[in-house]
Protein backbone atom coordinates (compact mmCIF):
# COMPACT_ATOMS: atom_id res chain seq x y z
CA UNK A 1 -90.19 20.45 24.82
CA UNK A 2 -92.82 20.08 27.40
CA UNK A 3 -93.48 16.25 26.38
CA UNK A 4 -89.83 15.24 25.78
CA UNK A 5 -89.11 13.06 28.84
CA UNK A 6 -92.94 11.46 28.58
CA UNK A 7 -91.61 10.45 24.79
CA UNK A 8 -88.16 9.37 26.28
CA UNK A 9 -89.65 7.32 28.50
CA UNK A 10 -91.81 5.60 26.32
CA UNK A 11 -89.25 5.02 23.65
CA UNK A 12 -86.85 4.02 26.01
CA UNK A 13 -89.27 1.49 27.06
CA UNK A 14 -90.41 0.40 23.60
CA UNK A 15 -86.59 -0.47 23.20
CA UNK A 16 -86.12 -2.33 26.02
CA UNK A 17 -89.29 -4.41 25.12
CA UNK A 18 -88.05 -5.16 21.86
CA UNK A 19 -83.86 -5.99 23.39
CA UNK A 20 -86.15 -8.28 25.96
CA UNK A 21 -88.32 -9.85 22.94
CA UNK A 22 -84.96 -10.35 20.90
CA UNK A 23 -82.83 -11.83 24.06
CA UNK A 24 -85.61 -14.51 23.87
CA UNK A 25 -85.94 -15.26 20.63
CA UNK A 26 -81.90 -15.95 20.52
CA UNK A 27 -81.91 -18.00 23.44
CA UNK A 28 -84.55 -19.98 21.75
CA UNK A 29 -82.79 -20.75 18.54
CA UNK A 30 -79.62 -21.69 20.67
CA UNK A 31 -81.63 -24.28 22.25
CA UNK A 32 -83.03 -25.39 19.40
CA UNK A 33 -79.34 -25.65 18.30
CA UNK A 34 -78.57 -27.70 20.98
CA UNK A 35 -81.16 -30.32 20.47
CA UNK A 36 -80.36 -30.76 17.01
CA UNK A 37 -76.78 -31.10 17.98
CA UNK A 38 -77.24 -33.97 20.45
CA UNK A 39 -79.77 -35.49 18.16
CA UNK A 40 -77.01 -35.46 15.39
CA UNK A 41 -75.01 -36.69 17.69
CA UNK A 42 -76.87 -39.71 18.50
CA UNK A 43 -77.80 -40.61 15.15
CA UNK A 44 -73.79 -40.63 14.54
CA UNK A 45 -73.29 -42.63 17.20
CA UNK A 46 -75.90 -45.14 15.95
CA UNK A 47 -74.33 -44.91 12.39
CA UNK A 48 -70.99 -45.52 13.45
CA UNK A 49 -72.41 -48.43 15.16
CA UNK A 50 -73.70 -49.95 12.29
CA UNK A 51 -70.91 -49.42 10.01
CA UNK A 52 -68.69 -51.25 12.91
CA UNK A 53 -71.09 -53.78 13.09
CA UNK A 54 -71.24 -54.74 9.29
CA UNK A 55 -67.41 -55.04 9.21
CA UNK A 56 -67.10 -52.07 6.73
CA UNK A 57 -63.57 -50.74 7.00
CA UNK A 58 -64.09 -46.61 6.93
C-alpha cells in the first residue's frame, strides 16, 4: 500500500501519454482527410470542365 500513489502516478501518466499520442494521431488523419478532400475536389472541378468543354450533355 506503501507504493500505491508512486504506481498511480505513473499510470496516470502512462495514460495521459498515450490520450496525447492518440489526440495526434487523429488530428493527423483528419488532415490528411482534408487534403484528399480538396484534391478531389479539384480534380472534379477539372472533370466537370472537360465534360463542359467537349459538349457532352451529363
Amino acid at each position: 500500500m506503501d507504493d500505491l500513489k508512486p504506481r498511480y502516478e505513473e499510470k496516470f501518466k502512462e495514460f495521459s501519454e498515450l490520450t496525447d499520442r492518440k489526440v495526434k494521431l487523429l488530428e493527423d488523419e483528419i488532415n490528411l482527410h482534408k487534403r484528399i478532400n480538396a484534391q478531389l475536389k479539384e480534380e472534379n472541378t477539372m472533370l466537370r470542365k472537360k465534360i463542359k468543354d467537349s459538349g457532352i450533355i451529363i
